[in-house]
N, C-alpha and C. Protein backbone atom coordinates (compact mmCIF):
# COMPACT_ATOMS: atom_id res chain seq x y z
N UNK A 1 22.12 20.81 -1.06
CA UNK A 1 21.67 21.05 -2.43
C UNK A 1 21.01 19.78 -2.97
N UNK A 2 20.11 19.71 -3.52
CA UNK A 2 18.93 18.74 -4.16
C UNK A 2 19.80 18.47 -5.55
N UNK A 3 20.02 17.47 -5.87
CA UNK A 3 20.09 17.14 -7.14
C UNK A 3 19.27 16.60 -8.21
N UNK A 4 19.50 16.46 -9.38
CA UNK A 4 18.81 15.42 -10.49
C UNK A 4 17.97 14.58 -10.12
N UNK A 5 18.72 13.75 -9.28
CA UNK A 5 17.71 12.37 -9.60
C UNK A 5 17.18 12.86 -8.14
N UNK A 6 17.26 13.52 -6.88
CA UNK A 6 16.33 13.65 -5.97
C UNK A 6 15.08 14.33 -6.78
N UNK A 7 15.14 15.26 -7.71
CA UNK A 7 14.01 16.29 -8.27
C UNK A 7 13.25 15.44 -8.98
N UNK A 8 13.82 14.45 -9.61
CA UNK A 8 12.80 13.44 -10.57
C UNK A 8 12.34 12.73 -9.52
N UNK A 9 13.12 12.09 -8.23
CA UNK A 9 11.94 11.18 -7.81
C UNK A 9 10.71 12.36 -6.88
N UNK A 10 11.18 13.66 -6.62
CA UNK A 10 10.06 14.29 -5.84
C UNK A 10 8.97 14.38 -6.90
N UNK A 11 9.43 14.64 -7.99
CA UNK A 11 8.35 14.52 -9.41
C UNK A 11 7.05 13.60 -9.52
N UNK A 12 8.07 12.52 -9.87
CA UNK A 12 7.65 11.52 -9.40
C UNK A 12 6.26 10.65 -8.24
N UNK A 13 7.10 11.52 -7.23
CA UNK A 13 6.00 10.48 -5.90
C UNK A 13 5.00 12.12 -5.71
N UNK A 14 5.28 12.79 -6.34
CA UNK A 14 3.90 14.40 -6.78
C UNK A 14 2.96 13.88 -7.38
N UNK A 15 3.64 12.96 -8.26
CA UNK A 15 2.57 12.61 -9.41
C UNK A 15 1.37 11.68 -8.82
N UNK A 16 2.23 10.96 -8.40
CA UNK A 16 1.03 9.80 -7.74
C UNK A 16 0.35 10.26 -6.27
N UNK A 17 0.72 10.73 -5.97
CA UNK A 17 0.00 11.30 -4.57
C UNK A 17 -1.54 12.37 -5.07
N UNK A 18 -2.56 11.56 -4.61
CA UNK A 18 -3.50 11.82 -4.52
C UNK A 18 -4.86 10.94 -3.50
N UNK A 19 -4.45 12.09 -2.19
CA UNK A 19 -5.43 11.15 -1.23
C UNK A 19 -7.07 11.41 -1.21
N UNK A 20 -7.50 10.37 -1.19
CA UNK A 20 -8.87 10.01 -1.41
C UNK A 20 -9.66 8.61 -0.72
N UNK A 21 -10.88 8.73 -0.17
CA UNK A 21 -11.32 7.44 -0.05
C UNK A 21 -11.76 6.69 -0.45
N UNK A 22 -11.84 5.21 -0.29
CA UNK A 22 -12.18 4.38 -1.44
C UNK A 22 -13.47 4.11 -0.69
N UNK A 23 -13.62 3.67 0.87
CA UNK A 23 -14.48 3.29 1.15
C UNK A 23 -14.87 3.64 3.28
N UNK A 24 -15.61 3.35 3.73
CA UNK A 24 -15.90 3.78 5.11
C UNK A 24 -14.14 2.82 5.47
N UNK A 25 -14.00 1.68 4.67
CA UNK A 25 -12.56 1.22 5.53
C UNK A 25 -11.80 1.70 4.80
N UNK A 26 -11.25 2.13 3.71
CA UNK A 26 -9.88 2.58 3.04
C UNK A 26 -9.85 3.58 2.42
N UNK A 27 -8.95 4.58 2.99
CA UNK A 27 -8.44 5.78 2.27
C UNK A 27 -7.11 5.66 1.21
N UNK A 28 -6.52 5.52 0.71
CA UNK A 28 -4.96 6.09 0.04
C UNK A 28 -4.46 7.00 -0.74
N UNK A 29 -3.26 7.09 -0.95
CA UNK A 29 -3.00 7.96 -1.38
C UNK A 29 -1.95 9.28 -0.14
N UNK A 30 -2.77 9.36 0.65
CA UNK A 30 -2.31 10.68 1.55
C UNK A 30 -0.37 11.01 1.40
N UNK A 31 0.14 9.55 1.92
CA UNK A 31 1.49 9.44 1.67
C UNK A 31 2.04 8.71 0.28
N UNK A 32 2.68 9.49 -0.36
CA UNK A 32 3.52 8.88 -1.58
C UNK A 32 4.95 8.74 -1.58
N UNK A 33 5.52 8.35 -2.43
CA UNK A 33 6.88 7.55 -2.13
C UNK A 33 7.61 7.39 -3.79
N UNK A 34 8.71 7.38 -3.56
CA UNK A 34 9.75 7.40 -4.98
C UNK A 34 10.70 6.57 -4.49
N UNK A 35 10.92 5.56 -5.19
CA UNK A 35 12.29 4.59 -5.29
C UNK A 35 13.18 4.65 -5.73
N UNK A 36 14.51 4.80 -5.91
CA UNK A 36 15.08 4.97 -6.98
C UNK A 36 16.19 3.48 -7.15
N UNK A 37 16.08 2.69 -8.19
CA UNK A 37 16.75 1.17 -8.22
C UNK A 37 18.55 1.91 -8.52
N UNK A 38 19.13 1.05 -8.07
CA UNK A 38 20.70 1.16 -8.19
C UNK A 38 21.15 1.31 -9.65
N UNK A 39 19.92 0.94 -10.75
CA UNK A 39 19.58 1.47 -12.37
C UNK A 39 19.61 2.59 -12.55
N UNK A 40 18.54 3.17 -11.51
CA UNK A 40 18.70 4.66 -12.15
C UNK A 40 17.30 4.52 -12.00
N UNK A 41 16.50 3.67 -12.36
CA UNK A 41 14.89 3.72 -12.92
C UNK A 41 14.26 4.18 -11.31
N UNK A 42 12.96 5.14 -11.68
CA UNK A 42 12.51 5.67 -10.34
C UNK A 42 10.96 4.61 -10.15
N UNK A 43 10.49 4.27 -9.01
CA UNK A 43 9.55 3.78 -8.52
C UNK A 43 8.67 4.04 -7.61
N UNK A 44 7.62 4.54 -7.94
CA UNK A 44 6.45 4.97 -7.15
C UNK A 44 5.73 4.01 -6.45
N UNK A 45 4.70 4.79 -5.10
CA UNK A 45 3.86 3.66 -4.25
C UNK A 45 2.97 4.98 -3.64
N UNK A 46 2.01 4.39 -3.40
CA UNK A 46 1.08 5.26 -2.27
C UNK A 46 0.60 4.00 -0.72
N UNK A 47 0.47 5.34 -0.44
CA UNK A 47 0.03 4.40 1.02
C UNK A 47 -1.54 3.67 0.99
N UNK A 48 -2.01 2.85 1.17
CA UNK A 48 -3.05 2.21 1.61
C UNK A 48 -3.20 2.16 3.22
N UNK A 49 -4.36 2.96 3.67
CA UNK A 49 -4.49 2.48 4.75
C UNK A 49 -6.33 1.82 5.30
N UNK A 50 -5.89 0.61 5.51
CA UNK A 50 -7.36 0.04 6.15
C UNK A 50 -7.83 -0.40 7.52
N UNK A 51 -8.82 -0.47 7.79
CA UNK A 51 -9.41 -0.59 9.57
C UNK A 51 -8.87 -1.74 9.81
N UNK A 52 -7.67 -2.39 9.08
CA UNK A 52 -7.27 -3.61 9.41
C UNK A 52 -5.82 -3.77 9.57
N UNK A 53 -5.13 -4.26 9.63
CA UNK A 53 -3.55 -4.66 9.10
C UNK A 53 -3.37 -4.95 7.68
N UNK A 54 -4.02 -4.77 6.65
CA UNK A 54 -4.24 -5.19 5.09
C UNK A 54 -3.25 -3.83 4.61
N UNK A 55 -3.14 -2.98 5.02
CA UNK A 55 -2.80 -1.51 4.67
C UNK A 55 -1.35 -1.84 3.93
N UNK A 56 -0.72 -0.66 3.36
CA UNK A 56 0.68 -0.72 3.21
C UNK A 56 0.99 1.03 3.16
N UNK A 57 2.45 0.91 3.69
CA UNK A 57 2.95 2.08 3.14
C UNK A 57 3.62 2.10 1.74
N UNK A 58 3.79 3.90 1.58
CA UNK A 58 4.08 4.04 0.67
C UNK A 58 5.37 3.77 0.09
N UNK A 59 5.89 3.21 0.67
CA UNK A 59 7.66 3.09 0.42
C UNK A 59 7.77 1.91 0.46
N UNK A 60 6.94 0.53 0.98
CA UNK A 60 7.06 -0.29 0.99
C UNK A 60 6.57 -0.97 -0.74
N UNK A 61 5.04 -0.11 -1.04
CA UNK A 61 4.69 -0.34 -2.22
C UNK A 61 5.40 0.24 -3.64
N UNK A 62 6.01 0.91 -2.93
CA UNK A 62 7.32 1.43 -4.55
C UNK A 62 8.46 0.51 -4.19
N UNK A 63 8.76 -0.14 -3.22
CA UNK A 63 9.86 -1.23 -3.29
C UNK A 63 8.98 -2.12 -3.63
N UNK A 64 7.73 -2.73 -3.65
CA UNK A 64 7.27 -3.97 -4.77
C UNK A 64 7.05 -3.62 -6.05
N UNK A 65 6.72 -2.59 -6.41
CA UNK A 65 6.55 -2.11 -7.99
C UNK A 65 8.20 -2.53 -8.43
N UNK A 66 9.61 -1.78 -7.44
CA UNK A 66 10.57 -2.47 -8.25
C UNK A 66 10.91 -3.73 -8.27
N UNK A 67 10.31 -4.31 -7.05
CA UNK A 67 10.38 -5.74 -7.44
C UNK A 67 9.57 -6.52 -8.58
N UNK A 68 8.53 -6.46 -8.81
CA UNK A 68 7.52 -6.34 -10.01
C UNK A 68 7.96 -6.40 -10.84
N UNK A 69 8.88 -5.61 -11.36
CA UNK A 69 9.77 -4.93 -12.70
C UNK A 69 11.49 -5.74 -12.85
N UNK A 70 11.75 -6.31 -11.90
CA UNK A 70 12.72 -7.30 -11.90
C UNK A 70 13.81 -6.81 -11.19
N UNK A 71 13.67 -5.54 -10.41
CA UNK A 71 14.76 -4.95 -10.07
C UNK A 71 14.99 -5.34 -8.17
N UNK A 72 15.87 -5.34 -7.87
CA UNK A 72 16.17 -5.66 -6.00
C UNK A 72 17.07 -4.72 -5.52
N UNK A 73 17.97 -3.95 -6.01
CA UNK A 73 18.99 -3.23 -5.60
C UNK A 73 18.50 -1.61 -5.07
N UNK A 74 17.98 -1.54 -3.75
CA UNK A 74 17.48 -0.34 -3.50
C UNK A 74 18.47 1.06 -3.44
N UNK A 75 18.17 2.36 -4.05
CA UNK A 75 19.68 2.96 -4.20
C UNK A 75 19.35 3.99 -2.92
N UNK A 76 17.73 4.94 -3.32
CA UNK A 76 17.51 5.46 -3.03
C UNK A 76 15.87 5.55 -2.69
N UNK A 77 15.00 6.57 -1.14
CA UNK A 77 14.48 6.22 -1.11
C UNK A 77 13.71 7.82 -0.89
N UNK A 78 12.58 8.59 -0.96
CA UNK A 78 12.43 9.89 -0.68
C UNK A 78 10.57 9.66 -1.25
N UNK A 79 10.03 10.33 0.27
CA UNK A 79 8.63 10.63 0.82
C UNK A 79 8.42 11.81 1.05
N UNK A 80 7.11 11.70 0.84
CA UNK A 80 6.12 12.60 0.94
C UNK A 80 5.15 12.75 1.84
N UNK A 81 4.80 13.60 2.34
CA UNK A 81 4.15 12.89 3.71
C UNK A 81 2.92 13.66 3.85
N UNK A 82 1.69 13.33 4.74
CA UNK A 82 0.21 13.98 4.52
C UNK A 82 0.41 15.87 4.41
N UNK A 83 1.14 16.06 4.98
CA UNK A 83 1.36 17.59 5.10
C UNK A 83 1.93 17.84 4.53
N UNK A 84 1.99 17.04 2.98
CA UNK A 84 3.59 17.57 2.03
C UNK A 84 4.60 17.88 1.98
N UNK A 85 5.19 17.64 3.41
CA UNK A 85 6.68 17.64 3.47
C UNK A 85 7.03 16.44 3.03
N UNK A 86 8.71 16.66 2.69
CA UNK A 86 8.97 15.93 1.93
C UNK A 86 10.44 15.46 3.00
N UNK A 87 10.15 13.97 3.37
CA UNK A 87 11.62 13.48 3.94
C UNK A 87 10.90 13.00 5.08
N UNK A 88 11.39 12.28 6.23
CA UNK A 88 11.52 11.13 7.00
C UNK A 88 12.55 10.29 6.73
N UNK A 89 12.42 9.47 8.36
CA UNK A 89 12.77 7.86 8.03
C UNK A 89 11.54 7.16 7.95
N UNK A 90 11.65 6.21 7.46
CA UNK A 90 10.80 5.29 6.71
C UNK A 90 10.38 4.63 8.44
N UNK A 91 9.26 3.76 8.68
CA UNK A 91 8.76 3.18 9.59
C UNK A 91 9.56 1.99 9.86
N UNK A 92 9.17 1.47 10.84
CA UNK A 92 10.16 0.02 11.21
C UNK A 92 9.93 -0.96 9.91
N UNK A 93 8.71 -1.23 9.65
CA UNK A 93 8.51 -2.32 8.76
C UNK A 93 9.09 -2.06 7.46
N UNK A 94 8.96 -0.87 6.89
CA UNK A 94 9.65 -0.12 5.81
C UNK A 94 11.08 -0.55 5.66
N UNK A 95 11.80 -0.46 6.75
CA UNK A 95 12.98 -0.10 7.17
C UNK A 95 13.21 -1.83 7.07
N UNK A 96 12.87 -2.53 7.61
CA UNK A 96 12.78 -3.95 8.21
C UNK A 96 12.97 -4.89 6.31
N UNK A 97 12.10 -4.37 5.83
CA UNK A 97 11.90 -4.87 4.18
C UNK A 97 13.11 -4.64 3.33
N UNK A 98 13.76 -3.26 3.64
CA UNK A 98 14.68 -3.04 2.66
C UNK A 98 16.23 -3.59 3.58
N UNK A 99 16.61 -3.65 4.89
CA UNK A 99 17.09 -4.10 5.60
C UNK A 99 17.43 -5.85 4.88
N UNK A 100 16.20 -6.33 4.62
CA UNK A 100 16.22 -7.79 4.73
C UNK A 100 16.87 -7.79 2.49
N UNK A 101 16.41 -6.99 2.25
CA UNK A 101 16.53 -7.10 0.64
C UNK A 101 18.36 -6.33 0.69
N UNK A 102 18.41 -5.66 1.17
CA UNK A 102 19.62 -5.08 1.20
C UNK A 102 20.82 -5.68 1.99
N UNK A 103 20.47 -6.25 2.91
CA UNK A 103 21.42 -6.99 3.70
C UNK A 103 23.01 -7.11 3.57
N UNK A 104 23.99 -6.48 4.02
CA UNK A 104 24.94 -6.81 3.71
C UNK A 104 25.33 -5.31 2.98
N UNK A 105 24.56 -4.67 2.71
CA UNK A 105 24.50 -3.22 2.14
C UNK A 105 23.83 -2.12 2.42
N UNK A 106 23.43 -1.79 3.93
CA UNK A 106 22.78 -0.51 4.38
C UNK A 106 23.25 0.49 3.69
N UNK A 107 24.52 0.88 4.12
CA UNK A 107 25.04 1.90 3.36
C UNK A 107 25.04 2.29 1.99
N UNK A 108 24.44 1.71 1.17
CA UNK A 108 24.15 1.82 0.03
C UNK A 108 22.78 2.52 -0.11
N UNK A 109 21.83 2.52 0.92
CA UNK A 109 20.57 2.82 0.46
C UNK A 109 20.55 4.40 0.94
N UNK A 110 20.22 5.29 0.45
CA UNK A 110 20.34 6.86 0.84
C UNK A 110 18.89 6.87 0.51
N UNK A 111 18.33 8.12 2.31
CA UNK A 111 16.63 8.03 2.36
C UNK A 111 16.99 9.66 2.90
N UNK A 112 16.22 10.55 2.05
CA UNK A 112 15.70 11.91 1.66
C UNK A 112 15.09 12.02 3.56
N UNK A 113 16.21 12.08 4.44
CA UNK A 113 15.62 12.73 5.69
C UNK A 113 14.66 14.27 5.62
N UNK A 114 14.85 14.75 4.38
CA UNK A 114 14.64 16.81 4.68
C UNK A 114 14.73 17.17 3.10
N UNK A 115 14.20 17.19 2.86
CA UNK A 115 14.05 18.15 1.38
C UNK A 115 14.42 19.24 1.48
N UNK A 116 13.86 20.27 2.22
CA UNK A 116 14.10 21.62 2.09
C UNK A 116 15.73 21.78 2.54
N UNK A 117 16.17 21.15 3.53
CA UNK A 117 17.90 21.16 3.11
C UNK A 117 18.67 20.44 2.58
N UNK A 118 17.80 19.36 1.92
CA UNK A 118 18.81 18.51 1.35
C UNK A 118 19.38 17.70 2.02
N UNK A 119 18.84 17.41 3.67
CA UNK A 119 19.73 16.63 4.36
C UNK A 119 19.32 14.70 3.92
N UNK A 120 20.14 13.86 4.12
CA UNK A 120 20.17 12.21 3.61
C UNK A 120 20.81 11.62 4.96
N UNK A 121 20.28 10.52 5.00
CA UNK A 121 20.52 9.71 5.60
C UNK A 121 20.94 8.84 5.74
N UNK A 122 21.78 7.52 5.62
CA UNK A 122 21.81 5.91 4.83
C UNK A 122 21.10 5.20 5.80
N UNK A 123 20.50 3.83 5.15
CA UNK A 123 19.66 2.82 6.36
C UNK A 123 20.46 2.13 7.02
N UNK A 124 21.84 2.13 6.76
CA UNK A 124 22.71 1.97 8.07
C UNK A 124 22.41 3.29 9.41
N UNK A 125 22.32 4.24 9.11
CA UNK A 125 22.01 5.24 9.87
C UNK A 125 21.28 4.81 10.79
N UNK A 126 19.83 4.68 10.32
CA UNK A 126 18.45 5.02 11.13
C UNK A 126 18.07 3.18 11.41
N UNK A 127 19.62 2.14 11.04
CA UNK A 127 18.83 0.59 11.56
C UNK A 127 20.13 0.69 12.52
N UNK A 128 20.74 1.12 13.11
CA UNK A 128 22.00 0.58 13.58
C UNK A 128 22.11 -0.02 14.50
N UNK A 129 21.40 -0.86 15.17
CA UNK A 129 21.37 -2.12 15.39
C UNK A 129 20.30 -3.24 15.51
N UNK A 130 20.15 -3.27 13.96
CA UNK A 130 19.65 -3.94 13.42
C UNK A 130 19.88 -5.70 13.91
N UNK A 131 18.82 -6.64 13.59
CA UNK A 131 19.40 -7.67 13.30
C UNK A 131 19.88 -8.58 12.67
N UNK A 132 20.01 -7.93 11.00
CA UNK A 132 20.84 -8.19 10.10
C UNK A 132 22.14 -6.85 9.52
N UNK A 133 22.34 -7.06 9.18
CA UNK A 133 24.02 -6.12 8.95
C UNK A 133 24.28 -5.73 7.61
């Protein structure tokens, strides 16, 4: 079962998802992303992607918007993906960022594996053996 604050952040990373190109090198948008800080407050990102390594994902850029905003405590994390499903694990580097900000607290971070059942995951889950703890 989907709750509250999963429905606001799918709201949320709906809102900002709109893929488009900017140029022959950069598209974004396709993938969007919702944060949710250990506040409560939700945080959006879209993906950038360029013919280069300059790119970002979308989950990485809603964890700098909450950093931006003064916040570090990641609670929760739930994507959107080019085909509009909604859920994954986040990519290594994704994973690697909130790993290093979270440290000492995987289990704290819950990531929207499946929308349509409601299934979650924690980033202790999907890092488990990581090389921080």
């Amino acid at each position: 079962m989907i709750d509250q604050k999963w429905q606001e952040m799918y709201e949320a990373a709906k809102a900002v998802r709109n893929p488009r190109k900017l140029s022959d090198y950069v598209t974004c948008g396709e993938v969007s992303a919702a944060v949710m800080s250990a506040s409560g407050r939700i945080y959006t990102g879209i993906c950038i992607d360029t013919c280069s390594t300059l790119g970002i994902c979308a989950e990485r850029n809603a964890i700098f918007n909450m950093l931006t905003n003064g916040e570090q405590q990641i609670a929760r994390v739930l994507c959107i993906l080019p085909d509009g499903k909604v859920g994954g694990a986040p990519c290594g580097a994704c994973r690697e960022l909130m790993v290093q900000i979270m440290a000492g607290h995987l289990n704290d971070v819950e990531i929207m594996a499946d929308y349509e059942t409601g299934r979650t995951v924690r980033l202790g889950d999907v890092t488990p053996e990581w090389w921080i703890k």
